[in-house]
N, C-alpha and C. Protein backbone atom coordinates (compact mmCIF):
# COMPACT_ATOMS: atom_id res chain seq x y z
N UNK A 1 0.83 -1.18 0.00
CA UNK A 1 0.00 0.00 0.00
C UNK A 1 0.88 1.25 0.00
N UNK A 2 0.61 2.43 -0.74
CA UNK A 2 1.35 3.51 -1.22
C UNK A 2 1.13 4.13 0.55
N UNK A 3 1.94 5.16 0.47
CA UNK A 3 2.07 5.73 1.88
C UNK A 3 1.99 7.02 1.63
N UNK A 4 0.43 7.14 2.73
CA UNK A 4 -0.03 8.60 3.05
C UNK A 4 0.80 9.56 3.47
N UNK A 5 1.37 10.49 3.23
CA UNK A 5 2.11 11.50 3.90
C UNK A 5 1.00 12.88 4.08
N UNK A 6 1.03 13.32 5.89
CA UNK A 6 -0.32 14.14 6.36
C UNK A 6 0.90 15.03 6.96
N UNK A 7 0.12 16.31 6.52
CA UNK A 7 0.39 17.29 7.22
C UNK A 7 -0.42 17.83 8.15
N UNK A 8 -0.33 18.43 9.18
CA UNK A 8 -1.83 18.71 10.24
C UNK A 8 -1.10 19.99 10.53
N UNK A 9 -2.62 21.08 10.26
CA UNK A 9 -2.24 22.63 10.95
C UNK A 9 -3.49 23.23 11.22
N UNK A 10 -3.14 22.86 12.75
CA UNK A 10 -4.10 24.01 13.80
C UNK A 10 -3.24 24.89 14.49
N UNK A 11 -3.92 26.29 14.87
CA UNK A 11 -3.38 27.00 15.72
C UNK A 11 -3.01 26.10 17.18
N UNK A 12 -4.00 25.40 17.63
CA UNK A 12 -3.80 24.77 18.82
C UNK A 12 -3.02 23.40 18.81
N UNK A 13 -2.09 23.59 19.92
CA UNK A 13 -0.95 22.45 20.01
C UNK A 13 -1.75 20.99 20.64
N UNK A 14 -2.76 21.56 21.24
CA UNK A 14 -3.51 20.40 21.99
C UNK A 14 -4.71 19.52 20.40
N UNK A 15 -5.02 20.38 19.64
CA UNK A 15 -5.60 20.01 19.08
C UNK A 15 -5.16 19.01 17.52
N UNK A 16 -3.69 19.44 17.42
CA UNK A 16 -2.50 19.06 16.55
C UNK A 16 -2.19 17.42 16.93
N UNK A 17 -1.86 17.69 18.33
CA UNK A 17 -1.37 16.29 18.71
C UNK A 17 -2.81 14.97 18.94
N UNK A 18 -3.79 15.62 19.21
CA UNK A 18 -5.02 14.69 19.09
C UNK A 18 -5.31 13.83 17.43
N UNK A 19 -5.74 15.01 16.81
CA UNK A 19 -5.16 14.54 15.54
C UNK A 19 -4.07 13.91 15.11
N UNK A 20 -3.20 13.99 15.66
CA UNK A 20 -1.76 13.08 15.13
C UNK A 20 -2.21 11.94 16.00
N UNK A 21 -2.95 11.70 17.44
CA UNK A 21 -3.42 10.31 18.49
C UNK A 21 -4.02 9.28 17.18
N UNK A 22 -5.07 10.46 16.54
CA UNK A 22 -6.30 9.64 15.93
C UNK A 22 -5.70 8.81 15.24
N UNK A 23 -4.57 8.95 14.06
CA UNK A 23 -3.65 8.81 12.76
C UNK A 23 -2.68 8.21 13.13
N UNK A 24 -2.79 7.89 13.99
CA UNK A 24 -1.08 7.22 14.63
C UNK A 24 -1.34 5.53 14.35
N UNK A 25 -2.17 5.18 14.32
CA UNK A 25 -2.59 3.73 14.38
C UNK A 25 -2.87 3.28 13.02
N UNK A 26 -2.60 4.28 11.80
CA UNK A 26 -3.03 3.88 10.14
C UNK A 26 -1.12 3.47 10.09
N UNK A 27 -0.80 2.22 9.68
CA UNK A 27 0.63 1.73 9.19
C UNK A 27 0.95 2.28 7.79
N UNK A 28 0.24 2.68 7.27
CA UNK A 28 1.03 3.17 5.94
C UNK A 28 1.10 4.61 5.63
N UNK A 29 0.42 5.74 7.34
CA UNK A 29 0.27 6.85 6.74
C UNK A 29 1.64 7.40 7.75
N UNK A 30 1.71 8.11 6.86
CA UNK A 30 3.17 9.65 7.74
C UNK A 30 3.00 10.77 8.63
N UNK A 31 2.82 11.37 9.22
CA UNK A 31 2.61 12.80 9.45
C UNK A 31 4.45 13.48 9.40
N UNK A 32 3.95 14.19 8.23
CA UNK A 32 5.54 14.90 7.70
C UNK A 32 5.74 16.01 8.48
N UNK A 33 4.35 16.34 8.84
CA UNK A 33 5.08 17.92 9.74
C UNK A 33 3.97 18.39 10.62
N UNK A 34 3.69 19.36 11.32
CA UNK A 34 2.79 19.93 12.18
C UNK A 34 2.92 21.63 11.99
N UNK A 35 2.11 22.35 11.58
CA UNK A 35 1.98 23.84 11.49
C UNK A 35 0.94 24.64 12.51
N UNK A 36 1.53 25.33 12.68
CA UNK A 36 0.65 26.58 14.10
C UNK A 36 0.28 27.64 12.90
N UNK A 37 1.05 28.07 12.03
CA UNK A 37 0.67 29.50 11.28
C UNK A 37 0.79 28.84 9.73
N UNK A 38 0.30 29.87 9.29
CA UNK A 38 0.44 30.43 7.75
C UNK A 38 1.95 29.82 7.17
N UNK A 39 2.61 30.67 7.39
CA UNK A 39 3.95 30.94 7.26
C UNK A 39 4.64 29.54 7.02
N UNK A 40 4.34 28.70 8.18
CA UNK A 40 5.10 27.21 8.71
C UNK A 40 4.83 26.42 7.94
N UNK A 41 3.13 26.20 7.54
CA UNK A 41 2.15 25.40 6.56
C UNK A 41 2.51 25.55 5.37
N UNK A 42 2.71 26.77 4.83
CA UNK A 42 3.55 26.88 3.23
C UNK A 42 4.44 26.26 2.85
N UNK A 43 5.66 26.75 4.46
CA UNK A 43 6.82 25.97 3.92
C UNK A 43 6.78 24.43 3.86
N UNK A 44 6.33 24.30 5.35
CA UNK A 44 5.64 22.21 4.79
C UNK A 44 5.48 21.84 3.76
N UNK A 45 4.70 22.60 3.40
CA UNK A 45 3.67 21.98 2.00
C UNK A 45 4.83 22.25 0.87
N UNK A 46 5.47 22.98 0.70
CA UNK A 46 6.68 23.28 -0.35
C UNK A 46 8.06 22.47 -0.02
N UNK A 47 8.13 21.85 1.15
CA UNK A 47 9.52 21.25 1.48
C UNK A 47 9.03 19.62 1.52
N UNK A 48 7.87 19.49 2.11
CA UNK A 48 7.39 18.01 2.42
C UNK A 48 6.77 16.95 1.27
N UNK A 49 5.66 17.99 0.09
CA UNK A 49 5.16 17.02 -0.30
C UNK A 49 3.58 16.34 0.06
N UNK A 50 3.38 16.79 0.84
CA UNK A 50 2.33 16.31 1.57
C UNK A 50 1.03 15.93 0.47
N UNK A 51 0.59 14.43 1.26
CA UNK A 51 -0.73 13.70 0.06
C UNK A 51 -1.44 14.78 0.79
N UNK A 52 -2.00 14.72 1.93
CA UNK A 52 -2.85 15.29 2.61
C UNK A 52 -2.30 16.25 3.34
N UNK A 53 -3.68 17.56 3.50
CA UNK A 53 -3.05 18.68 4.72
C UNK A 53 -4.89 18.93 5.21
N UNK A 54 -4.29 18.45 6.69
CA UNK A 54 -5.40 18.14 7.93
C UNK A 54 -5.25 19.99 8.24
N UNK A 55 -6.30 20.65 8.13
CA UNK A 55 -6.01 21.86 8.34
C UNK A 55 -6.99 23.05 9.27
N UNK A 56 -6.85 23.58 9.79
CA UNK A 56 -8.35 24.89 10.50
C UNK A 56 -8.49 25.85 9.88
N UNK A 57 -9.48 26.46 9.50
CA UNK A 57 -9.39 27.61 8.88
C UNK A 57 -9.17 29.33 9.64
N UNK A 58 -8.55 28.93 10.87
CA UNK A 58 -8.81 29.89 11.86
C UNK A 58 -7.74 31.36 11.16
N UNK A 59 -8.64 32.66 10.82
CA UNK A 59 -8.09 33.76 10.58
C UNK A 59 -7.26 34.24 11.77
N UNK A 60 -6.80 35.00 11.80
CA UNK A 60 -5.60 35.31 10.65
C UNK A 60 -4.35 34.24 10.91
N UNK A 61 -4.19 33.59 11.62
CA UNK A 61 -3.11 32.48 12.42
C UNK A 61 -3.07 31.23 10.91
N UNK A 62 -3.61 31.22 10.62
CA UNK A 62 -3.60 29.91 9.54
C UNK A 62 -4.08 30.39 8.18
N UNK A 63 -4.29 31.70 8.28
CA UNK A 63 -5.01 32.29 6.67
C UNK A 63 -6.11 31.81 6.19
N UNK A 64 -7.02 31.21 6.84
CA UNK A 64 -8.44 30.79 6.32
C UNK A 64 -8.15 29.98 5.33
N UNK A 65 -9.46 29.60 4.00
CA UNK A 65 -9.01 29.45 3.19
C UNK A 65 -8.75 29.68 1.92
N UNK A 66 -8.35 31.06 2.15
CA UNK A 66 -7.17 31.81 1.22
C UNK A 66 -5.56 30.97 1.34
N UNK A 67 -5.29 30.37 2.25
CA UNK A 67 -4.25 29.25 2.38
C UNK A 67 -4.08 28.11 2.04
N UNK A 68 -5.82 27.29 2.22
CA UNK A 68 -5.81 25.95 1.34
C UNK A 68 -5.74 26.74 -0.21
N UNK A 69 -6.45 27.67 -0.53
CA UNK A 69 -6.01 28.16 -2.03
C UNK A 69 -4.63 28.26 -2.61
N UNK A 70 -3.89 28.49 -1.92
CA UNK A 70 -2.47 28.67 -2.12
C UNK A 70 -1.74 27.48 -2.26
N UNK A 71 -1.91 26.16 -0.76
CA UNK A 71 -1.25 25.07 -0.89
C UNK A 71 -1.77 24.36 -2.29
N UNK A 72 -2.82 24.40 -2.91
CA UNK A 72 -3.26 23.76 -4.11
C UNK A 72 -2.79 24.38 -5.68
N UNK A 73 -2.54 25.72 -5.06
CA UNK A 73 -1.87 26.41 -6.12
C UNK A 73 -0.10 26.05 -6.14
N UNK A 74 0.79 25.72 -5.00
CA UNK A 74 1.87 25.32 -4.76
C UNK A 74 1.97 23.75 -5.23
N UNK A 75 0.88 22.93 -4.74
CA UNK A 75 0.95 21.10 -4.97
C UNK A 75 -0.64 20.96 -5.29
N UNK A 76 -0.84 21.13 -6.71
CA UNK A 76 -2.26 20.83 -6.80
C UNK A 76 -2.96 19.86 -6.64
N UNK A 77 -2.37 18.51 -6.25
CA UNK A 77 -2.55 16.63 -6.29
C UNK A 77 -2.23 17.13 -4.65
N UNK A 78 -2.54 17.74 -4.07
CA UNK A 78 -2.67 17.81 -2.64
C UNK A 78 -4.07 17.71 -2.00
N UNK A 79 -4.18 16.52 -1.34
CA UNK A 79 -5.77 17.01 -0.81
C UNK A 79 -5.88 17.74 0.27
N UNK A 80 -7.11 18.33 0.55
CA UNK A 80 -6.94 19.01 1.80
C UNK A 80 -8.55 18.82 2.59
N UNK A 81 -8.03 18.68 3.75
CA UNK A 81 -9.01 18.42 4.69
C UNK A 81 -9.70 19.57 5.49
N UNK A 82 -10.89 20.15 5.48
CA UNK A 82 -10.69 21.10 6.46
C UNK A 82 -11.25 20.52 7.60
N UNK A 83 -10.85 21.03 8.54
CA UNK A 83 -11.18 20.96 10.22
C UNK A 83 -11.73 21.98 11.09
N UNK A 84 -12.95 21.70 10.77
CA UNK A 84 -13.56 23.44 11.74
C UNK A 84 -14.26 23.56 12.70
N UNK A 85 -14.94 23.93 13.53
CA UNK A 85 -15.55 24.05 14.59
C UNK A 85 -16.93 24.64 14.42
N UNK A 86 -16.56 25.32 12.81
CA UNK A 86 -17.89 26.29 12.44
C UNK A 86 -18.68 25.19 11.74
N UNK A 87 -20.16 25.12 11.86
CA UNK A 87 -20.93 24.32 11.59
C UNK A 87 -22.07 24.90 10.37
N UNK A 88 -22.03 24.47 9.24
CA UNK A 88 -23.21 25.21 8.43
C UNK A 88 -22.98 25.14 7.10
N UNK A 89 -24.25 24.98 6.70
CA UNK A 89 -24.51 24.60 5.24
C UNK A 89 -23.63 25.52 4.25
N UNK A 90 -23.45 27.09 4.45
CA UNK A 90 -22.86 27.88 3.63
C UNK A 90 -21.48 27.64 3.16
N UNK A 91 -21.13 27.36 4.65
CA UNK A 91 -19.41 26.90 5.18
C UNK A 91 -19.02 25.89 4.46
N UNK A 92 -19.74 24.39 4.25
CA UNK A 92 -19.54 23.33 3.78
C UNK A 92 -19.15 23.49 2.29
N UNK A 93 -20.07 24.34 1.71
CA UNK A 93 -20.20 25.09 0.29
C UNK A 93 -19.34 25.56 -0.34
N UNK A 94 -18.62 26.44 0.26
CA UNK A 94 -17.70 27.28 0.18
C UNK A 94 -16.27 26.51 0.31
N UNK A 95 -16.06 25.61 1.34
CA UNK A 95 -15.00 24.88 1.23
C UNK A 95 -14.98 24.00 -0.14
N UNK A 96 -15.85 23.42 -0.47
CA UNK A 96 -16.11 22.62 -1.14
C UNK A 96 -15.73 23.32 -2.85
N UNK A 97 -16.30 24.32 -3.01
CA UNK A 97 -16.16 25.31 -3.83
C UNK A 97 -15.23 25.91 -4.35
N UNK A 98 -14.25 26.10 -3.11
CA UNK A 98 -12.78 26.38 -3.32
C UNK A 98 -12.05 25.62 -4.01
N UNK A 99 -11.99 24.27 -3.69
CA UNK A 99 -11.33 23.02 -4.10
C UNK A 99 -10.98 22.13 -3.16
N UNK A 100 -11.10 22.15 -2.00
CA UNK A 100 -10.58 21.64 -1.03
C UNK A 100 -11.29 20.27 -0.65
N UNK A 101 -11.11 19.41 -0.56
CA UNK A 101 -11.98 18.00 -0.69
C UNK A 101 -12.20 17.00 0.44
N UNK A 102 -12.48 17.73 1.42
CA UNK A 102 -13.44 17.16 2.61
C UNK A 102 -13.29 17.85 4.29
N UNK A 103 -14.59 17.92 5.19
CA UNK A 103 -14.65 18.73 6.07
C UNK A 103 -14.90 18.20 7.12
N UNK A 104 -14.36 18.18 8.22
CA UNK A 104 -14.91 17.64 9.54
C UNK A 104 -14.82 18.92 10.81
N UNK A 105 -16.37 18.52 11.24
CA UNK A 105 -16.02 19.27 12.55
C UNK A 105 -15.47 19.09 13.51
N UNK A 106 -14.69 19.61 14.54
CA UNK A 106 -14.01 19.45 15.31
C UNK A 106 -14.61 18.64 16.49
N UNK A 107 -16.07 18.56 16.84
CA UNK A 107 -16.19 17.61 18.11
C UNK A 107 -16.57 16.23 17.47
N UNK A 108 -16.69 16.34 16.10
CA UNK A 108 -16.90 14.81 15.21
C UNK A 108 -15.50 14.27 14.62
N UNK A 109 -14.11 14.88 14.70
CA UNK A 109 -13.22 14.74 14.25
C UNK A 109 -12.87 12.96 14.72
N UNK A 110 -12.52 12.65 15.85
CA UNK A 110 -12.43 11.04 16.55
C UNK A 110 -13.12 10.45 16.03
N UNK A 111 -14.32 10.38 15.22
CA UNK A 111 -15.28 9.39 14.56
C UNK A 111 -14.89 9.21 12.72
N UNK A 112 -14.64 10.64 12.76
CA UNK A 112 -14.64 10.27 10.96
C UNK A 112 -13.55 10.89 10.23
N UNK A 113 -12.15 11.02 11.11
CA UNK A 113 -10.93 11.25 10.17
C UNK A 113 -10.60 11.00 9.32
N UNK A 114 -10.08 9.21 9.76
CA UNK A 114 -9.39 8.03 8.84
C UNK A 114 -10.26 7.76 7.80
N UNK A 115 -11.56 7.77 8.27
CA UNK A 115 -12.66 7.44 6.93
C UNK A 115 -12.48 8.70 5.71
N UNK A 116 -12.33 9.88 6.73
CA UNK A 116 -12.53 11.16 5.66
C UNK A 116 -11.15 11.08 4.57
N UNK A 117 -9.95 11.09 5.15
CA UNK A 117 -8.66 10.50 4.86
C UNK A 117 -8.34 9.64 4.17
N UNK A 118 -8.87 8.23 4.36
CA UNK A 118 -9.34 6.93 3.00
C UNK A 118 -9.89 7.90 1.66
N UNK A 119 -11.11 8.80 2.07
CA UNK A 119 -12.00 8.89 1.55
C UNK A 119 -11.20 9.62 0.08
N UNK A 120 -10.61 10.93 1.02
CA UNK A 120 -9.98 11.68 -0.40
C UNK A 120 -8.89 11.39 -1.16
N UNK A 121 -8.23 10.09 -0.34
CA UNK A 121 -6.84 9.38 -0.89
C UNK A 121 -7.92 8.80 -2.05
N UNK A 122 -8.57 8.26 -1.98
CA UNK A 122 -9.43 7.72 -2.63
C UNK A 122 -10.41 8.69 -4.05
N UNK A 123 -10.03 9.58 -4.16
CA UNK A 123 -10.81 10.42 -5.12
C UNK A 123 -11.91 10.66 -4.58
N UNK A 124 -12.63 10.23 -3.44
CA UNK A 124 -13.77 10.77 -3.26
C UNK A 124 -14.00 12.05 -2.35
N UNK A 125 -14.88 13.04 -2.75
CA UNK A 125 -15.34 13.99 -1.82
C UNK A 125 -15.60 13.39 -0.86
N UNK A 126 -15.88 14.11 0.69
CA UNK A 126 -16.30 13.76 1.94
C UNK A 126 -16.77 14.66 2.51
């Protein structure tokens, strides 16, 4: 089996390493790096490679996603996950819209990562 390489960027360090708990138990996936800002996440995504980037959209600390716009414009065969806390039909839309190819909320994150993660390794939306 080809090997996932994940990048994960939340502002929060507590919320980084949970996500890396969830992912730790898939044998063929990586986590190449961990990002707090904007800045850190670019360079990841430009030095690492990353299949996947597990990401928050929290302004201004992570650039919303005016940033997943960018990492897709840097590695376009990049999927990206968003991870949000904000809940709503518009939101879903809009991510979706951008290009970014699948969304989980943050108190549903422990239930449907790895699935969401299969999902877009997999070509499918989630």
């Amino acid at each position: 089996m080809k090997e996932i390489r994940i990048l994960i960027a939340d502002e929060s360090d507590l919320v980084r390493r949970c996500v890396r708990l969830f992912l730790s138990d898939q044998e063929s996936w990586r986590i190449v790096g961990e990002a707090a800002t904007e800045v850190d996440l670019l360079a990841i995504v430009t030095e690492e490679t990353p299949d996947v980037v597990i990401m928050d959209t929290a302004k201004p600390v992570l650039g919303g996603l005016d940033a997943a716009k960018k990492i897709l414009k840097i590695r376009p065969a990049t999927k990206i996950i968003i991870l949000s806390i904000q809940e709503g039909h518009p939101l879903v839309w809009c991510v979706l819209y951008t290009g970014e190819h699948g969304y989980i909320l943050k108190p549903e994150f422990s239930r449907n990562l790895a699935a969401t993660v299969h999902s877009v390794c997999s070509a499918r939306v989630f």
